[in-house]
N, C-alpha and C. Protein backbone atom coordinates (compact mmCIF):
# COMPACT_ATOMS: atom_id res chain seq x y z
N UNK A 1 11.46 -47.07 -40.60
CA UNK A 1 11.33 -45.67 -40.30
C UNK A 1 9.90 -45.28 -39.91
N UNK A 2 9.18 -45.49 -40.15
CA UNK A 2 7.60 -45.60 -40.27
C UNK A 2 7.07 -45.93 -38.33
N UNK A 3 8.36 -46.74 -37.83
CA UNK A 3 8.07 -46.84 -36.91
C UNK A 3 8.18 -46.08 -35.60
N UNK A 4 8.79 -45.17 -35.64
CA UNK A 4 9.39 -44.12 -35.18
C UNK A 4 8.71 -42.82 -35.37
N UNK A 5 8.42 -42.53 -33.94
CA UNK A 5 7.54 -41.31 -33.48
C UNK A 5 7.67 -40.04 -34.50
N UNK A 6 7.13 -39.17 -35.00
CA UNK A 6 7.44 -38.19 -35.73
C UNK A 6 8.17 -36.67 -34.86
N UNK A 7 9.21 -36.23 -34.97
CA UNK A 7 9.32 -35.19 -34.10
C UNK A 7 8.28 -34.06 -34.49
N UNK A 8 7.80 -33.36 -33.44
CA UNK A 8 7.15 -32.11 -33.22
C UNK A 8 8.13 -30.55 -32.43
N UNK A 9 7.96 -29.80 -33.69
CA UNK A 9 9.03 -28.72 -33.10
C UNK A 9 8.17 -28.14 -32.32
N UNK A 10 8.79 -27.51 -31.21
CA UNK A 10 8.07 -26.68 -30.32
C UNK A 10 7.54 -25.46 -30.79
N UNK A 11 7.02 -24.96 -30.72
CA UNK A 11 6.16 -23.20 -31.06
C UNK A 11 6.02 -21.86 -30.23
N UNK A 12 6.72 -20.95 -30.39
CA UNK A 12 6.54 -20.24 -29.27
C UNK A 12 5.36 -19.77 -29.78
N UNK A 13 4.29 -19.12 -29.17
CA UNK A 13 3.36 -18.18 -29.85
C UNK A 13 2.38 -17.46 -28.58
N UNK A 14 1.39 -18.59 -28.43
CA UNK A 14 0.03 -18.07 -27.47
C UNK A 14 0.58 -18.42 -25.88
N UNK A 15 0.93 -19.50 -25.68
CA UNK A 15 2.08 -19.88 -24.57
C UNK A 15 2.97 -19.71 -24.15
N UNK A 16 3.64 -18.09 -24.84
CA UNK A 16 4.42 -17.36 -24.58
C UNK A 16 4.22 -16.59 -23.16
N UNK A 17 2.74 -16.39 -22.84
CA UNK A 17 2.49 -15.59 -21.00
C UNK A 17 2.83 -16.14 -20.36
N UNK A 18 2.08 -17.94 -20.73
CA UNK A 18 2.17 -19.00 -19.53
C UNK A 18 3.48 -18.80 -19.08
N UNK A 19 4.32 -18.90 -19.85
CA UNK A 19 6.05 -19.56 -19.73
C UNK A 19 6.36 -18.44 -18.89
N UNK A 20 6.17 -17.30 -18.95
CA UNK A 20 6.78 -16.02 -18.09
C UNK A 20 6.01 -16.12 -16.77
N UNK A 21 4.76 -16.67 -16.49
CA UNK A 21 4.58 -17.07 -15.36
C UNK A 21 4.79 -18.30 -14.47
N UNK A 22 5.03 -19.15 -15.27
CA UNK A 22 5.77 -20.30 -14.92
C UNK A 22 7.29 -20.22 -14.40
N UNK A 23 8.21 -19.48 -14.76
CA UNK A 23 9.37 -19.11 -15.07
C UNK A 23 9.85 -19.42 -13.23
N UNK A 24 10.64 -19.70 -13.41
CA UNK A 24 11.46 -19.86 -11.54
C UNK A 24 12.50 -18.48 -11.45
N UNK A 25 12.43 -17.56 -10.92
CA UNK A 25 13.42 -16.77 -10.42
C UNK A 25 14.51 -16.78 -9.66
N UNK A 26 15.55 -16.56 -9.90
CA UNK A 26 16.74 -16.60 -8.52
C UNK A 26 16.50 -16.06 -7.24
N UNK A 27 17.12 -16.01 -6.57
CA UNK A 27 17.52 -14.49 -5.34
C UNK A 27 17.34 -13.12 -5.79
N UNK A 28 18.07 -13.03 -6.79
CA UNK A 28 18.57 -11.61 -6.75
C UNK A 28 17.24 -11.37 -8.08
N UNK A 29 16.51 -12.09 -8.73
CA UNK A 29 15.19 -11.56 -9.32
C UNK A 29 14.11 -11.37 -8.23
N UNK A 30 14.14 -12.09 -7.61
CA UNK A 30 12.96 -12.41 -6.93
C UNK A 30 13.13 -10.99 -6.13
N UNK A 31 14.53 -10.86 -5.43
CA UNK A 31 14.44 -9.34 -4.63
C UNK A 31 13.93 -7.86 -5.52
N UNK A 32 14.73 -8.17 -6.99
CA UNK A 32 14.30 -7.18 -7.80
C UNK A 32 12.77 -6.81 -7.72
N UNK A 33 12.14 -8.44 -8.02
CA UNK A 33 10.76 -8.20 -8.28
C UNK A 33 10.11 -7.99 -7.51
N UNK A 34 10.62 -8.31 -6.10
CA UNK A 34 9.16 -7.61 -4.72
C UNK A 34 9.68 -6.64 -4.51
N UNK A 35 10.80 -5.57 -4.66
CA UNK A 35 11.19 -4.37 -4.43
C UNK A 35 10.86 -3.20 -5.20
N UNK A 36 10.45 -3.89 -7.07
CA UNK A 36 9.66 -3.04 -8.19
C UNK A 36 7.99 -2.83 -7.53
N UNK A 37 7.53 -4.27 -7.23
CA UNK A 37 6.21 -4.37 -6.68
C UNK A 37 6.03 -3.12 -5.58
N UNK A 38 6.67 -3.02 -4.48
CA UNK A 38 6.94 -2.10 -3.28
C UNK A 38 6.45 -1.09 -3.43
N UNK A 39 7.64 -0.86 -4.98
CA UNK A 39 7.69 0.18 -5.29
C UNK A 39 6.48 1.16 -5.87
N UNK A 40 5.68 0.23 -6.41
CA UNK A 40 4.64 0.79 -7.51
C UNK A 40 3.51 0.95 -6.09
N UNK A 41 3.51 -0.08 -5.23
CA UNK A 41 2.40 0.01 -4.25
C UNK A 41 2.50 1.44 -3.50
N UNK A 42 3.73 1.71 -3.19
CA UNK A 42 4.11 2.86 -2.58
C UNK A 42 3.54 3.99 -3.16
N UNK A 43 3.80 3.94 -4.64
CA UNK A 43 3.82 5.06 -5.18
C UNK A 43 2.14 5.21 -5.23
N UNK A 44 1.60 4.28 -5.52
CA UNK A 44 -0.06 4.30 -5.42
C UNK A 44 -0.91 4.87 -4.25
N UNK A 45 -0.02 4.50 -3.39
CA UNK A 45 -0.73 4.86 -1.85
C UNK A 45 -0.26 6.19 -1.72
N UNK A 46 0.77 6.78 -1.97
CA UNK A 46 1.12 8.29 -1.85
C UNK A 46 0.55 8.93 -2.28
N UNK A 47 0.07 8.18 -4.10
CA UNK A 47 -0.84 9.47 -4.72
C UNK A 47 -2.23 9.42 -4.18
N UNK A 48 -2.88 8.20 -3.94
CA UNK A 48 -4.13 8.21 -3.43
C UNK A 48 -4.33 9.89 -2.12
N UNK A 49 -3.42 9.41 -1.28
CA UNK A 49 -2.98 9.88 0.02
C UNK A 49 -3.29 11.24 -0.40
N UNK A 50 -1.90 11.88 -1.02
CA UNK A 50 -1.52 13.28 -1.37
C UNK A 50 -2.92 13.81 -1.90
N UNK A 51 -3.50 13.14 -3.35
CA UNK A 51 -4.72 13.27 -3.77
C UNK A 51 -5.56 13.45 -2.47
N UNK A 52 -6.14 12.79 -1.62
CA UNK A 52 -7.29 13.23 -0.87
C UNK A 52 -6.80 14.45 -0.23
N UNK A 53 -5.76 14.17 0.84
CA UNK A 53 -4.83 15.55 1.61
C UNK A 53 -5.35 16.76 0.84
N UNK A 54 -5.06 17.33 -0.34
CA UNK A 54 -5.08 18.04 -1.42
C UNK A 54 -6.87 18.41 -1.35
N UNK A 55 -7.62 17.88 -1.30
CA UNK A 55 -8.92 17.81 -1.55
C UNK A 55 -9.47 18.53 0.11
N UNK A 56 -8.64 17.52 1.22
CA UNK A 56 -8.87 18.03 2.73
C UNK A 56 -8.56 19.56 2.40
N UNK A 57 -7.93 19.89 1.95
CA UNK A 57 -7.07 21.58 2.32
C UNK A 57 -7.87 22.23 1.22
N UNK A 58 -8.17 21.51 0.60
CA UNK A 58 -9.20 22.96 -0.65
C UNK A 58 -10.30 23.03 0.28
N UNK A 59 -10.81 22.07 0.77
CA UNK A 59 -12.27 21.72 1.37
C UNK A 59 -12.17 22.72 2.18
N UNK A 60 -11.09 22.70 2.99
CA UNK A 60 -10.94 23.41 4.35
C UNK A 60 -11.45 24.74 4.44
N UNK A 61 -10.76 25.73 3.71
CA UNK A 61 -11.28 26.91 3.84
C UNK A 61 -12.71 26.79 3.51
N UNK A 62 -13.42 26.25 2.66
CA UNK A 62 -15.03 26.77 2.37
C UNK A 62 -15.97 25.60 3.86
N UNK A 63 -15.55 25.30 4.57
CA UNK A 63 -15.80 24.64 5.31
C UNK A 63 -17.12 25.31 6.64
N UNK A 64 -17.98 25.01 6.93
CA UNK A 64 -18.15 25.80 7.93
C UNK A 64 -17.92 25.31 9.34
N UNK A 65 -17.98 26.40 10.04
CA UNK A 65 -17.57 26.41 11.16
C UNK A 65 -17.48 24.92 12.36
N UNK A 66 -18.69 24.34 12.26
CA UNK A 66 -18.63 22.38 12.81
C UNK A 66 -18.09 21.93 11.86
N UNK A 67 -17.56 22.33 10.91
CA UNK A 67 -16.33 21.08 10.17
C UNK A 67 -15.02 21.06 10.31
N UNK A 68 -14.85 21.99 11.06
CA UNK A 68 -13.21 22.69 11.11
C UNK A 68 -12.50 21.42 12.34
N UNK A 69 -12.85 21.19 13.11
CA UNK A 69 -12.63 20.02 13.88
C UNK A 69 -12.23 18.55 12.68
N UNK A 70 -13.36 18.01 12.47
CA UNK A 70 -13.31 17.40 11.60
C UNK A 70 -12.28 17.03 9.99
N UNK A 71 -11.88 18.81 9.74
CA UNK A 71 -10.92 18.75 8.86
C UNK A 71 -9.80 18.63 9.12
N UNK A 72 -9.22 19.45 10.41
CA UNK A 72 -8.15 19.13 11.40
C UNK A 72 -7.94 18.08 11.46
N UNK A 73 -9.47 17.46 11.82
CA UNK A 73 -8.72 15.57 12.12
C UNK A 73 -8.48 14.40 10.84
N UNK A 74 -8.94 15.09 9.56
CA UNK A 74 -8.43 13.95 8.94
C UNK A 74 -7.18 15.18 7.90
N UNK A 75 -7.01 16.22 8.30
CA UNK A 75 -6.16 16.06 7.65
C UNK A 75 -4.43 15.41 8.67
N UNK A 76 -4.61 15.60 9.42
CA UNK A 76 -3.78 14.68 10.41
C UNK A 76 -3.55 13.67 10.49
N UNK A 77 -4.79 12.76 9.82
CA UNK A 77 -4.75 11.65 9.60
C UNK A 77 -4.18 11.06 8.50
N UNK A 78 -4.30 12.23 7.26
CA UNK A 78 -3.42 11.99 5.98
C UNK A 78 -1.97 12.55 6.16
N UNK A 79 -1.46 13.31 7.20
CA UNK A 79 -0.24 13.77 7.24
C UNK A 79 0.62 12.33 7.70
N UNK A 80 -0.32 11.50 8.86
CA UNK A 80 0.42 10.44 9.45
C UNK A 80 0.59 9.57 8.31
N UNK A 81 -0.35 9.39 7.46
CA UNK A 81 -0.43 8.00 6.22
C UNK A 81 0.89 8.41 5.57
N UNK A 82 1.44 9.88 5.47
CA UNK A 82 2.45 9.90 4.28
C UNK A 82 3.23 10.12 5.30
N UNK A 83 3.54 10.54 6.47
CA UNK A 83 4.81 10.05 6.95
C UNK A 83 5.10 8.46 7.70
N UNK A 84 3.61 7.71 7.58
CA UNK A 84 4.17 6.12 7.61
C UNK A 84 5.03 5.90 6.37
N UNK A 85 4.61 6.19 5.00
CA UNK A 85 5.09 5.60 4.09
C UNK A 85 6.44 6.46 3.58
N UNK A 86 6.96 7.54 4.67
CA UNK A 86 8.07 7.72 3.98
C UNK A 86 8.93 7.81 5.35
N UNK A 87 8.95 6.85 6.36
CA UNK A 87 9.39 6.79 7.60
C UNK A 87 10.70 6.86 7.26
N UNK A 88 11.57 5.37 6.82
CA UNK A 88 12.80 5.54 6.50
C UNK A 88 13.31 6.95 5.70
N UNK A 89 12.77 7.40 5.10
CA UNK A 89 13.61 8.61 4.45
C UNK A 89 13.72 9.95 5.52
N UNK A 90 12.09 10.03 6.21
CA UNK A 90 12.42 11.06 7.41
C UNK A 90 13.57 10.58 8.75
N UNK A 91 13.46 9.17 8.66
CA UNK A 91 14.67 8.73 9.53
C UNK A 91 15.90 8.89 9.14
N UNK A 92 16.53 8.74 8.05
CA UNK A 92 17.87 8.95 7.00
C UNK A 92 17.96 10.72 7.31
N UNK A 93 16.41 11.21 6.90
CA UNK A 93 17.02 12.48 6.24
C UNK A 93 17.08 13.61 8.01
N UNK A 94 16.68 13.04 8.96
CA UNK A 94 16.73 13.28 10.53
C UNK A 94 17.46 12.90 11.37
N UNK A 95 18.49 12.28 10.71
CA UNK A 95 19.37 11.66 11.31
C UNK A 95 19.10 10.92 12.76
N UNK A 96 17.94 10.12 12.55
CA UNK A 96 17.19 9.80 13.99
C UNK A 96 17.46 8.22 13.96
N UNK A 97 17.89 8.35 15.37
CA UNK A 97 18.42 6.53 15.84
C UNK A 97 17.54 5.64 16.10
N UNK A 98 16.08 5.96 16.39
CA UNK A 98 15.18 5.04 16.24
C UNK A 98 14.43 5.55 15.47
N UNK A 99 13.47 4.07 14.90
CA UNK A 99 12.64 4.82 13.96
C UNK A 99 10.94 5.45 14.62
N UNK A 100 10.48 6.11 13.64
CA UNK A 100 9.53 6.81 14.14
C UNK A 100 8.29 5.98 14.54
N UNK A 101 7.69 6.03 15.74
CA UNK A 101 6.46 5.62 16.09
C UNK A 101 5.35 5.76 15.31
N UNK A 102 4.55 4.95 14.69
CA UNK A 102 3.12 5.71 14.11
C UNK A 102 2.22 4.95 15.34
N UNK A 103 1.08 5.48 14.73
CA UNK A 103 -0.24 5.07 15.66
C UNK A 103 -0.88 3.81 14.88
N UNK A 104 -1.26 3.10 15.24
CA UNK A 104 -2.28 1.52 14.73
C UNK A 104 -3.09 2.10 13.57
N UNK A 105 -3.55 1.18 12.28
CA UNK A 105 -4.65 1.33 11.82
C UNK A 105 -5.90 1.78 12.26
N UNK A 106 -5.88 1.13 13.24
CA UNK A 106 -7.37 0.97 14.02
C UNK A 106 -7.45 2.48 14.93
N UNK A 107 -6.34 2.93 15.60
CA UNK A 107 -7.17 3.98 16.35
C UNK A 107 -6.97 5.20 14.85
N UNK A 108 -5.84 5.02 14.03
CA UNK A 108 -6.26 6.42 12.75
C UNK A 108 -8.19 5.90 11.81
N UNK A 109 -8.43 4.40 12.04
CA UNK A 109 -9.76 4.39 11.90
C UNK A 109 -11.05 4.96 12.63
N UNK A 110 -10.58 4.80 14.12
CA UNK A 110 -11.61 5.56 15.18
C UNK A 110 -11.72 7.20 14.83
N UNK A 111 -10.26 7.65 14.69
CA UNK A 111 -9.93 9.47 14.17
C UNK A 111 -11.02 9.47 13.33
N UNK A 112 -10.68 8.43 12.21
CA UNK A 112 -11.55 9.37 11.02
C UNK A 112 -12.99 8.91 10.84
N UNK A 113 -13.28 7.89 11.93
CA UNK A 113 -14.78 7.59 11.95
C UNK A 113 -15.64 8.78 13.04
N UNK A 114 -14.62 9.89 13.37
CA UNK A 114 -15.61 11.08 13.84
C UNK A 114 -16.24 11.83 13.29
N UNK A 115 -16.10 12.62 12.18
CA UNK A 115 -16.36 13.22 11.21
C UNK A 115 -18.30 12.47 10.38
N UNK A 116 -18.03 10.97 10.23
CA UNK A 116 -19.31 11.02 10.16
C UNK A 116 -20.09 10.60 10.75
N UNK A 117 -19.57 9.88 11.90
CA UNK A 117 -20.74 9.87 12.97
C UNK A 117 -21.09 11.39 13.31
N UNK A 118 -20.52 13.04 13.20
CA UNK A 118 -20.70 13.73 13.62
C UNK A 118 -21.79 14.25 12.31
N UNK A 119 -21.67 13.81 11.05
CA UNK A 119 -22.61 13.86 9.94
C UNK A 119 -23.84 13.42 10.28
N UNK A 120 -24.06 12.15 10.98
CA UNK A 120 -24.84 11.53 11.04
C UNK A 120 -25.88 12.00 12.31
N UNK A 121 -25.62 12.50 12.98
CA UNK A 121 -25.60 12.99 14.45
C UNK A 121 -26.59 14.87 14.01
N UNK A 122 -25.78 15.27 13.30
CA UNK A 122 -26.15 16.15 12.53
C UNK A 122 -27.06 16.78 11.85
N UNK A 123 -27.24 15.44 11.36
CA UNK A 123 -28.45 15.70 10.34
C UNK A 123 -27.74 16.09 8.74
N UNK A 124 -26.80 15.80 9.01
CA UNK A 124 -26.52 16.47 7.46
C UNK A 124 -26.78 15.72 6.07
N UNK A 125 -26.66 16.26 5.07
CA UNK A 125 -26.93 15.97 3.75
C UNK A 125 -26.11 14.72 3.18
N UNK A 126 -26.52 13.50 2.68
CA UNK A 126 -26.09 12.62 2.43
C UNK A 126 -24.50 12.69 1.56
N UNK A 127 -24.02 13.74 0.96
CA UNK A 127 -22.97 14.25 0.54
C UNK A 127 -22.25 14.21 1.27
N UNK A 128 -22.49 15.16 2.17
CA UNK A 128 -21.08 15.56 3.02
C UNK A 128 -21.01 14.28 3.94
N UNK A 129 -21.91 13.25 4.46
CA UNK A 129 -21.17 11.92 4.60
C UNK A 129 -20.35 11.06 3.98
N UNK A 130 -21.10 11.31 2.73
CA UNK A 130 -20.16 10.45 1.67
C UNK A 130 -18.56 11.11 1.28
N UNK A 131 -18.64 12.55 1.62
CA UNK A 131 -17.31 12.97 1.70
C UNK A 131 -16.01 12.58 2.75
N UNK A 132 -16.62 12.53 4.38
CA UNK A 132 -15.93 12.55 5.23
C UNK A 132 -15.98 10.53 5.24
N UNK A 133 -16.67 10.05 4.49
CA UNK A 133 -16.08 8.51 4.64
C UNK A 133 -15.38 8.63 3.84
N UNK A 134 -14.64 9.28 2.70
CA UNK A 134 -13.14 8.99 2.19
C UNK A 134 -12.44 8.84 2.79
N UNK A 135 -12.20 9.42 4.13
CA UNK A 135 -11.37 9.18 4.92
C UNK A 135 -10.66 7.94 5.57
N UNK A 136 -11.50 7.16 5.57
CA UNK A 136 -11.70 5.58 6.31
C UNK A 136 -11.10 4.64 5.08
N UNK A 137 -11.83 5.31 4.22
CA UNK A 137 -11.23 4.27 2.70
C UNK A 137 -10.34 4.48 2.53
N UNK A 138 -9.39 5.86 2.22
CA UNK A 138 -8.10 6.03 2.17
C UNK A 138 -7.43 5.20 3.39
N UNK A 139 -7.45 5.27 4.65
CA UNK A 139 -7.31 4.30 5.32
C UNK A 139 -7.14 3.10 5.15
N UNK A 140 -7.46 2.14 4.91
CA UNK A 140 -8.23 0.92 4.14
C UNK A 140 -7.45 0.90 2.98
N UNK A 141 -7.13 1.46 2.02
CA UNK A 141 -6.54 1.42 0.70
C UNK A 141 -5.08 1.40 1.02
N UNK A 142 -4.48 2.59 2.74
CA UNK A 142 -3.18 2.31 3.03
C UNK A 142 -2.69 0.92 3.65
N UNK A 143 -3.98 0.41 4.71
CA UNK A 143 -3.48 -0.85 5.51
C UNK A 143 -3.50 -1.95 4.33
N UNK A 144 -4.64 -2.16 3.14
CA UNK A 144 -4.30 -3.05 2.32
C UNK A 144 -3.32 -3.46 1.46
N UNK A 145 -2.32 -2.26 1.02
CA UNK A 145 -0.91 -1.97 0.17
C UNK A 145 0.15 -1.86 1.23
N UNK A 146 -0.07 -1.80 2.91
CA UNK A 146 0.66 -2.09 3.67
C UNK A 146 1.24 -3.28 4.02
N UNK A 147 -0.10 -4.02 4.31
CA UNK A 147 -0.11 -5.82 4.24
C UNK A 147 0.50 -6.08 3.53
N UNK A 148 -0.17 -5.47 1.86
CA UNK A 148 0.51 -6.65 0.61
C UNK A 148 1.98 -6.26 0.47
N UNK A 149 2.21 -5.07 1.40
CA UNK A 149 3.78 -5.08 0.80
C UNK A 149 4.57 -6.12 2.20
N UNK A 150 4.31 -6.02 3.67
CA UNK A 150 4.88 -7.18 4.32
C UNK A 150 4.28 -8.53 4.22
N UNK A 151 3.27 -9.03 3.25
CA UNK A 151 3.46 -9.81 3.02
C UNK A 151 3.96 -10.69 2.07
N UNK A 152 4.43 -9.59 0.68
CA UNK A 152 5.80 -10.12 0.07
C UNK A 152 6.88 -10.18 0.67
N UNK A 153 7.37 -9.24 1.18
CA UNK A 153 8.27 -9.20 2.06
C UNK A 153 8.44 -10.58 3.06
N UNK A 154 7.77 -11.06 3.48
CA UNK A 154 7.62 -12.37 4.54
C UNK A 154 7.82 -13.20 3.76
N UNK A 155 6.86 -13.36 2.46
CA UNK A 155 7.13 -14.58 1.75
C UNK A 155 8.65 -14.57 1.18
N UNK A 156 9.29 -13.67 0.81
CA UNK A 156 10.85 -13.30 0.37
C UNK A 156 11.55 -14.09 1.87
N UNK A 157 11.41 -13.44 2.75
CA UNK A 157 12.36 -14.06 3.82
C UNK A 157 11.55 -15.33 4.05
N UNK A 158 10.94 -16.24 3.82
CA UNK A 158 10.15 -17.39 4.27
C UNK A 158 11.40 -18.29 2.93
N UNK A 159 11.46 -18.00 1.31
CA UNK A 159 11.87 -18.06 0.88
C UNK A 159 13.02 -18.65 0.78
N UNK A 160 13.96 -17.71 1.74
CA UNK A 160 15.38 -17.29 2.15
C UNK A 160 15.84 -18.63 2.87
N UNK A 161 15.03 -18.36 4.34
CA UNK A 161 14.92 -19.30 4.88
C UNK A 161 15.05 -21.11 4.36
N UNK A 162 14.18 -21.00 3.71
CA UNK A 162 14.27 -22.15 3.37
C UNK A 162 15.29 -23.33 2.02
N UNK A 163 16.12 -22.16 1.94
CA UNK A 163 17.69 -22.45 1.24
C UNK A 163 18.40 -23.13 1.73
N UNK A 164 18.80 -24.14 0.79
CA UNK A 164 19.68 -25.51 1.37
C UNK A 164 20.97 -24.82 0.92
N UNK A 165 21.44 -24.93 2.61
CA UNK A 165 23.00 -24.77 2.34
C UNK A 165 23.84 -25.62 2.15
N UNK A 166 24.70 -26.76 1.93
CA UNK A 166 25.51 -27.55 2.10
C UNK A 166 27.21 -26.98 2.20
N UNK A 167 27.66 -27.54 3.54
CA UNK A 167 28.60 -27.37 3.51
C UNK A 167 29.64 -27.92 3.00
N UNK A 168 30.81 -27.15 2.28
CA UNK A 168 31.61 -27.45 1.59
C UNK A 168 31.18 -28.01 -0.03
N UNK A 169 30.12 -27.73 -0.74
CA UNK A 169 29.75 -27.89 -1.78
C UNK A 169 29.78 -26.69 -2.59
């Protein structure tokens, strides 16, 4: 007997995270779980969004007169960010057969890079630059939660793809 390995019971305890990240998912988790992810990204970028929007329109009225351009243009620019991110529902709820066009990252980046080159140009107070570059970052905060959501999305269908079917098994 002596010769014979001693059993060791397993332990759940501190290696309890690892195992949940280790863990293999099915189909139908894996969809759950990049569609919860989506979800939370979505909801992040709306409030960011809504949050600045909200800030554009208080700003607005105490604004003077060379900013009124400027507020126009980014709040336009936050109207487009929240109807990118709620395209399908204005499509559902518009009963519209194609979906809606937005404009590129890059030219809603040129929009809102007017405002402080027009700061800068200006002469104005290091503030109100640092105000009208929220704009660009909100930007930036949408294309980055944009990416990361098609690029779960890709990796899901990359995924898919690569499922062995066998026929008749």
């Amino acid at each position: 007997m002596d010769t014979l390995r001693r059993r060791i019971p397993f332990k759940i305890g501190e290696d309890e995270e690892e195992s949940f990240e280790n863990e293999v998912l099915d189909e139908q988790q894996q969809d759950e779980e990049n569609d919860m992810v989506n979800h939370k990204y979505t909801i992040a970028v709306t409030l960011v969004v809504g949050l600045s929007c909200i800030l554009h329109l208080i700003s607005f009225k105490y604004s003077p007169l060379l900013a009124i351009f400027p507020a126009i243009l980014a709040l336009y620019v936050h109207l487009h960010l929240v109807f990118m991110f709620f395209s399908t529902d204005i499509q559902a709820r518009f009963r519209l057969a194609e979906p809606v066009k937005f404009h590129s990252f890059q030219l809603l980046f040129l929009l809102s890079a007017v405002a402080p080159v027009l700061c800068l140009f200006l002469y104005k107070p290091w503030q109100t630059l640092l105000w009208w570059c929220l704009t660009p970052l909100v930007i930036f905060i949408a294309q980055t939660v944009t990416d990361a959501i098609q690029q779960n999305n890709q990796g899901i269908s990359d995924l898919e793809t690569l499922k062995y079917t066998a026929p008749g098994a």
